[in-house]
Structures are given as C-alpha cells and as structure tokens.
Protein backbone atom coordinates (compact mmCIF):
# COMPACT_ATOMS: atom_id res chain seq x y z
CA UNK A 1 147.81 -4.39 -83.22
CA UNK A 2 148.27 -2.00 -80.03
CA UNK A 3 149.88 1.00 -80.75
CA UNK A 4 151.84 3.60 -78.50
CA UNK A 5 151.42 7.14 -78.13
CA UNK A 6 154.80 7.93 -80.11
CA UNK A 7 152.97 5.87 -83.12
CA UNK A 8 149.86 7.40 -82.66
CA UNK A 9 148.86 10.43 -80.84
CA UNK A 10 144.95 10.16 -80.05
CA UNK A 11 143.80 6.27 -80.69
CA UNK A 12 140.42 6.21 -82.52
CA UNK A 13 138.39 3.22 -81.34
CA UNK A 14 137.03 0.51 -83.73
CA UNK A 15 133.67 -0.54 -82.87
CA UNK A 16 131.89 -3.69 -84.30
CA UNK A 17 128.14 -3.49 -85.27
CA UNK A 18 127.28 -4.21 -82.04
CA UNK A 19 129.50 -1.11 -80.80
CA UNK A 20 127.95 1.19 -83.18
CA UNK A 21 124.64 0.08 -82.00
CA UNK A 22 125.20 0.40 -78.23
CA UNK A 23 127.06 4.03 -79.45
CA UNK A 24 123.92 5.11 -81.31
CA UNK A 25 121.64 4.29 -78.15
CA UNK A 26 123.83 6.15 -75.92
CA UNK A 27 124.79 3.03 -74.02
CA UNK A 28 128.32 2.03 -72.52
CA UNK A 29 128.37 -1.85 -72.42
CA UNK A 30 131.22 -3.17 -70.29
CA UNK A 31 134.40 -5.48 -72.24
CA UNK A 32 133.28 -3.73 -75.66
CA UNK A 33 136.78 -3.36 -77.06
CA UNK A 34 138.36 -6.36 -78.54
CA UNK A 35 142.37 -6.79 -78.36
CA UNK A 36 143.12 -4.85 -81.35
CA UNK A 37 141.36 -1.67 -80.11
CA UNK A 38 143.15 -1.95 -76.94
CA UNK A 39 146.05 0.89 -76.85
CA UNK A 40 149.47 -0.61 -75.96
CA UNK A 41 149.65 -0.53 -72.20
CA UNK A 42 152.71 -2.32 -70.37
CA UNK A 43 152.21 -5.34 -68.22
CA UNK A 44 154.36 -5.12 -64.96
CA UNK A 45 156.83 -7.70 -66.42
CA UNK A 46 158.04 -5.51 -69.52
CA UNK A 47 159.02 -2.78 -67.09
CA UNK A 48 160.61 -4.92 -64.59
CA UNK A 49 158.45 -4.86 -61.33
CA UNK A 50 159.58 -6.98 -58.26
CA UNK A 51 156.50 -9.47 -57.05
CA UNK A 52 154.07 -8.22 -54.39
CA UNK A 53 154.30 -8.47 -51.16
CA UNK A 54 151.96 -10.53 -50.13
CA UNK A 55 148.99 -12.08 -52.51
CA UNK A 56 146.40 -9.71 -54.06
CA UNK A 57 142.98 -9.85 -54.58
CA UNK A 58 140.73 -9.60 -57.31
CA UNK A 59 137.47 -8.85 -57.33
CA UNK A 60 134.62 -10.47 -58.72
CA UNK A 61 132.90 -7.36 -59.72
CA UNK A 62 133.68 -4.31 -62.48
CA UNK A 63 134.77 -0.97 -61.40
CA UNK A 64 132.07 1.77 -61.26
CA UNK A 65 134.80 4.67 -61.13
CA UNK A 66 138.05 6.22 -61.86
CA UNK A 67 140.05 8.39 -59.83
CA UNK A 68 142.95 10.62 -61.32
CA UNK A 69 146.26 10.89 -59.49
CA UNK A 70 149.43 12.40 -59.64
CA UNK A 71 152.61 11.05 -58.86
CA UNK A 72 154.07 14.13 -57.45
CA UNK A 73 157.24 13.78 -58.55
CA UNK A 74 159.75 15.81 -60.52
CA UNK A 75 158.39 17.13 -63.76
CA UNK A 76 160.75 14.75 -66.56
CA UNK A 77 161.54 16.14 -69.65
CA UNK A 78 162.93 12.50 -70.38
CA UNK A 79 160.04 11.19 -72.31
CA UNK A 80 162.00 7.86 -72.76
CA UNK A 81 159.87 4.42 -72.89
CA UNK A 82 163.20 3.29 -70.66
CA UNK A 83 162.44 6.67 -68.47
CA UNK A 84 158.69 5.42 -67.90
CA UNK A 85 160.07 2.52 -67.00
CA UNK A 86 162.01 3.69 -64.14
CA UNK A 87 159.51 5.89 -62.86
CA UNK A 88 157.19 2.85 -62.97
CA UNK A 89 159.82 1.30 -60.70
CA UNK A 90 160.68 3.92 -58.43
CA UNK A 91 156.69 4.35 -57.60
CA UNK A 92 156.52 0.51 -56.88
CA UNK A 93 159.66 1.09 -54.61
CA UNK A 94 158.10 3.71 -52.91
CA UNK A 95 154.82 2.40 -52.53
CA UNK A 96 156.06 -1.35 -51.07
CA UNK A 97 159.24 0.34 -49.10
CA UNK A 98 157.63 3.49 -47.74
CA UNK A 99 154.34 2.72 -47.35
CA UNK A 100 154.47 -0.35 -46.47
CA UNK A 101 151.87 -1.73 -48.79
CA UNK A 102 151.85 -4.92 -50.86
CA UNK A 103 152.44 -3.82 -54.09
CA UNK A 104 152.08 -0.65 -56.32
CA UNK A 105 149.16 1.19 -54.66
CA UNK A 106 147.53 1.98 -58.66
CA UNK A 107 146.45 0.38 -60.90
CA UNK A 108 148.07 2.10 -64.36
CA UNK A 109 149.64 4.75 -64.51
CA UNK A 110 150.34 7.40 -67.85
CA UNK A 111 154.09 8.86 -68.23
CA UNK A 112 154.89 12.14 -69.02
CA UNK A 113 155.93 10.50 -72.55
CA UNK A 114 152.51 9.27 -72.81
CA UNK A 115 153.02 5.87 -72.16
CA UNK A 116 150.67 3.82 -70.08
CA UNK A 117 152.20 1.47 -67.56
CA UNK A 118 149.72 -0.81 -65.47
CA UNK A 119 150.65 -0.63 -62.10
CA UNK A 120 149.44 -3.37 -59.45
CA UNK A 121 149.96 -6.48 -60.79
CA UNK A 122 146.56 -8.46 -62.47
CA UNK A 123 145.05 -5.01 -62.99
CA UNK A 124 145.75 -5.14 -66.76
CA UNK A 125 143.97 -8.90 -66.87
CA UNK A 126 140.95 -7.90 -64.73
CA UNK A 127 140.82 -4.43 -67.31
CA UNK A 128 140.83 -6.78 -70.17
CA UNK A 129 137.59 -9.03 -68.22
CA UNK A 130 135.69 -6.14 -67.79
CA UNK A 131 134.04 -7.71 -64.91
CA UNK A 132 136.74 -7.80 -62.24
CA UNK A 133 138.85 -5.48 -60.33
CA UNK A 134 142.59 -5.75 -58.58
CA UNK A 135 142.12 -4.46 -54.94
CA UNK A 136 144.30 -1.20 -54.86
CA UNK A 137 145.85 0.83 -52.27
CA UNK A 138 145.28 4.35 -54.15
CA UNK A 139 142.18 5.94 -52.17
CA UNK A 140 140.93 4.72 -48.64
CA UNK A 141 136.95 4.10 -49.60
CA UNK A 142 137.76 3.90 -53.44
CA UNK A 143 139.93 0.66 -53.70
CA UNK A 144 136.97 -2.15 -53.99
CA UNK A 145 135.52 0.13 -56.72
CA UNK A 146 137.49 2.90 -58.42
CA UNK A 147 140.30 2.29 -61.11
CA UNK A 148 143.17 4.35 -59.69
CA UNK A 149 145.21 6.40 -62.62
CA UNK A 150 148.41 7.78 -61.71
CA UNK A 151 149.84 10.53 -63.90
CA UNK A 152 153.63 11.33 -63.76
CA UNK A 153 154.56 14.42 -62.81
CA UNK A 154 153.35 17.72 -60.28
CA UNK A 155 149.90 19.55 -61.29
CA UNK A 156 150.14 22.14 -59.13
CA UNK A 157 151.00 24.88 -61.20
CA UNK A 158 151.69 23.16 -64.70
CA UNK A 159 149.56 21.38 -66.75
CA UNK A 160 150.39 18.32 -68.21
CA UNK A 161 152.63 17.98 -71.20
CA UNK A 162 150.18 17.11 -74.50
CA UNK A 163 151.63 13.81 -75.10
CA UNK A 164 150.69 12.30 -71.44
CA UNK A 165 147.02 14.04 -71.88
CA UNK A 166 146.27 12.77 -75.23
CA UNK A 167 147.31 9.19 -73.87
CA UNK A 168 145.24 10.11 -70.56
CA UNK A 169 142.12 10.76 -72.54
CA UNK A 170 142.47 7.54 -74.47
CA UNK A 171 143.14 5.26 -72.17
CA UNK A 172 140.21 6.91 -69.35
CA UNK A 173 138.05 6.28 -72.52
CA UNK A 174 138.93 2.69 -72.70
CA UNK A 175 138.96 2.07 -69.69
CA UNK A 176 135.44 3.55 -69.47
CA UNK A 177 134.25 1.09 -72.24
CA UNK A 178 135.90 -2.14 -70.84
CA UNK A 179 134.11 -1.79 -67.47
CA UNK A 180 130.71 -0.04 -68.74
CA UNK A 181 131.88 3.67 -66.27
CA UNK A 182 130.04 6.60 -67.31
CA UNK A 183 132.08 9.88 -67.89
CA UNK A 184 130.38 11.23 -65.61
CA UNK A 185 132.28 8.85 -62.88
CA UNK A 186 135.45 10.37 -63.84
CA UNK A 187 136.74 12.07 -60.49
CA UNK A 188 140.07 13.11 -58.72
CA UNK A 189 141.48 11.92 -55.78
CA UNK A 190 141.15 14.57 -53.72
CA UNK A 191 137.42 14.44 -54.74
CA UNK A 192 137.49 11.20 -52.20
CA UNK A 193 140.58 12.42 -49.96
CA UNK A 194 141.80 15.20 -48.02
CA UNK A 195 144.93 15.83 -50.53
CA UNK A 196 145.80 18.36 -52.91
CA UNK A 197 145.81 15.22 -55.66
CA UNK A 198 145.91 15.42 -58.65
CA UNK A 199 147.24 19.03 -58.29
CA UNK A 200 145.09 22.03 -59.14
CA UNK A 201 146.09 22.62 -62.62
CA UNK A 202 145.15 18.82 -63.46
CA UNK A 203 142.14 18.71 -61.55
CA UNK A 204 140.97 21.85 -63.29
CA UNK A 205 141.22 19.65 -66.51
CA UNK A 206 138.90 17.14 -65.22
CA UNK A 207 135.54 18.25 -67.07
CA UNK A 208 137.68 18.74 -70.24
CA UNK A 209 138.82 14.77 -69.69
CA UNK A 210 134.98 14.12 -69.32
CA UNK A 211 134.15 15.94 -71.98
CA UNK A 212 136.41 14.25 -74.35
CA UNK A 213 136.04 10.63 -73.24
CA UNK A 214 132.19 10.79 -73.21
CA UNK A 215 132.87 11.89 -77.23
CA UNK A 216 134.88 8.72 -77.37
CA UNK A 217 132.13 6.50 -75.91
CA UNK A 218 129.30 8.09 -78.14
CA UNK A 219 130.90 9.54 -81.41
C-alpha cells in the first residue's frame, strides 16, 4: 500500500533480508524497494498533464545524482492534493509555453502539502526500473544523469513548511535506494548553475537532507 504524507508523516522503509544485509554492509543497491515501500507519488495522468511536445527519451542507464530545485513561485498556504495539482499544471504550462521545452523540465516534484507529483512524463516508470532515466530539461550538464526535484514554493528567506520537508527527505531517500545514489550526491541546482536555486534558506538545508537520507539508507 503507498501512503501519502497526510496519512503518514515520515515513511519508514521495509527492507527484505536482502535489504537488511546490503544496510548492515553499508551498501546502497539500486531497485531495492519493492511496490509497497514505495511512498504514494502521482503519475502525470492523476493530475491532469497535457502530452509532451515532442517524444522523450529514456535512458538506458540509472541516475548517479539528484539536484534540488525550487519552483519559485508564491509561497501556498493551500496545502490541497487538488492545489498540488494545479501547481503541477501551471509548472508544465510554464515549462512547454515559456520555455519552449517538450514537456515538464523535472522529473518530480514535492508540494508545499507534501505531496509528491512526478513531473516529466516516464520518470516515475524509469524510478521504479532503477536502471533508466527520463531525459530532463532541469540543469544544462545534469539532465543525462541527475534526478531533478522541484520543491514548491520560494527559499529565499523561508524555509520550507515541515510537511513538504518530511515528504522531501523521504522521497530523496527512495529515490536514493531505487537508483543505488549515495547521499553524498545530493546537490542543489545552483551547485551545477549560475542561479540562486533552490533559494538560500533551502540550500542551507542541504547537509541536514543528507544527513537524514543517508540514516534512511543505513539505519
């Protein structure tokens, strides 16, 4: 069963035998989480995306990385499942009418409600493979390699609200395990960019989020 953040605040993973091996070694072995570990994450047709552009591409390798983004956009206090919707919407608009790309530049993003949304289309398949990635459009050098997380919201001088970083943490650790990513390989955008991405406050957070999801993979 996949859960949401409103049912559960922080997901503890269940490991099999050979999870709890690979955890007491201090390995990360990429696709380790079965379905029902997975936490709930919305596939582009639940929250109404329009089709890309133009056909995507998926790669036949795993990511190695993940970048943290924010959308810098109003921050909600509408922590609606039908708000995270929209906002999921309005960022594909935005992305496919403004900037001209072929889809949602992202691959998932997290709502200020703490739902997670996946973002380009076949990113939530090639999470689930652990072995492939969706080309993206969220970091020029990073979008062969790097899974691309956007947070709602502006970091600049706010943190963000508990909800979306418990559901952050969670879902970085997953996301970690599927594809075999070290925490250490947890980065920013702005740590590959010239941009003030993810916004000071949340890139401040970044060895915290680290911290926390190299627990997850080990404890």
């Amino acid at each position: 069963m996949a859960f949401d953040i409103g049912q559960l605040p922080r997901r503890t993973f269940l490991r099999g035998v050979a999870g709890v091996s690979a955890a007491a070694a201090g390995l990360v072995l990429p696709g380790m989480a079965s379905a029902a570990d997975e936490p709930r994450i919305y596939r582009c047709a639940e929250w109404g995306a329009r089709p890309p552009a133009e056909p995507l591409t998926t790669l036949d390798h795993p990511a190695d990385r993940v970048l943290i983004h924010h959308i810098a956009c109003p921050n909600s206090t509408d922590y609606s499942l039908a708000h995270a919707f929209q906002v999921a919407r309005d960022d594909q608009a935005d992305h496919m009418d403004n900037n001209g790309w072929s889809d949602t530049g992202q691959h998932f993003t997290v709502t200020r409600g703490g739902y997670r949304l996946e973002g380009r289309h076949g990113s939530l398949d090639a999470l689930r493979s652990g072995t492939k990635i969706v080309r993206a459009a969220h970091c020029p050098g990073q979008n062969d390699n790097a899974i691309g997380i956007e947070n709602e919201g502006t970091y600049t001088e706010v943190e963000p609200p508990e909800a979306q970083w418990e559901s952050l943490v969670v879902f970085v650790a997953h996301v970690c395990r599927q594809y075999g990513i070290p925490a250490e390989e947890i980065n920013g955008h702005r740590d590959y960019y010239n941009t003030d991405c993810p916004g000071d406050k949340l890139y401040a957070r970044l060895p915290e989020l680290r911290s926390r999801v190299a627990q997850e993979l080990t404890g």
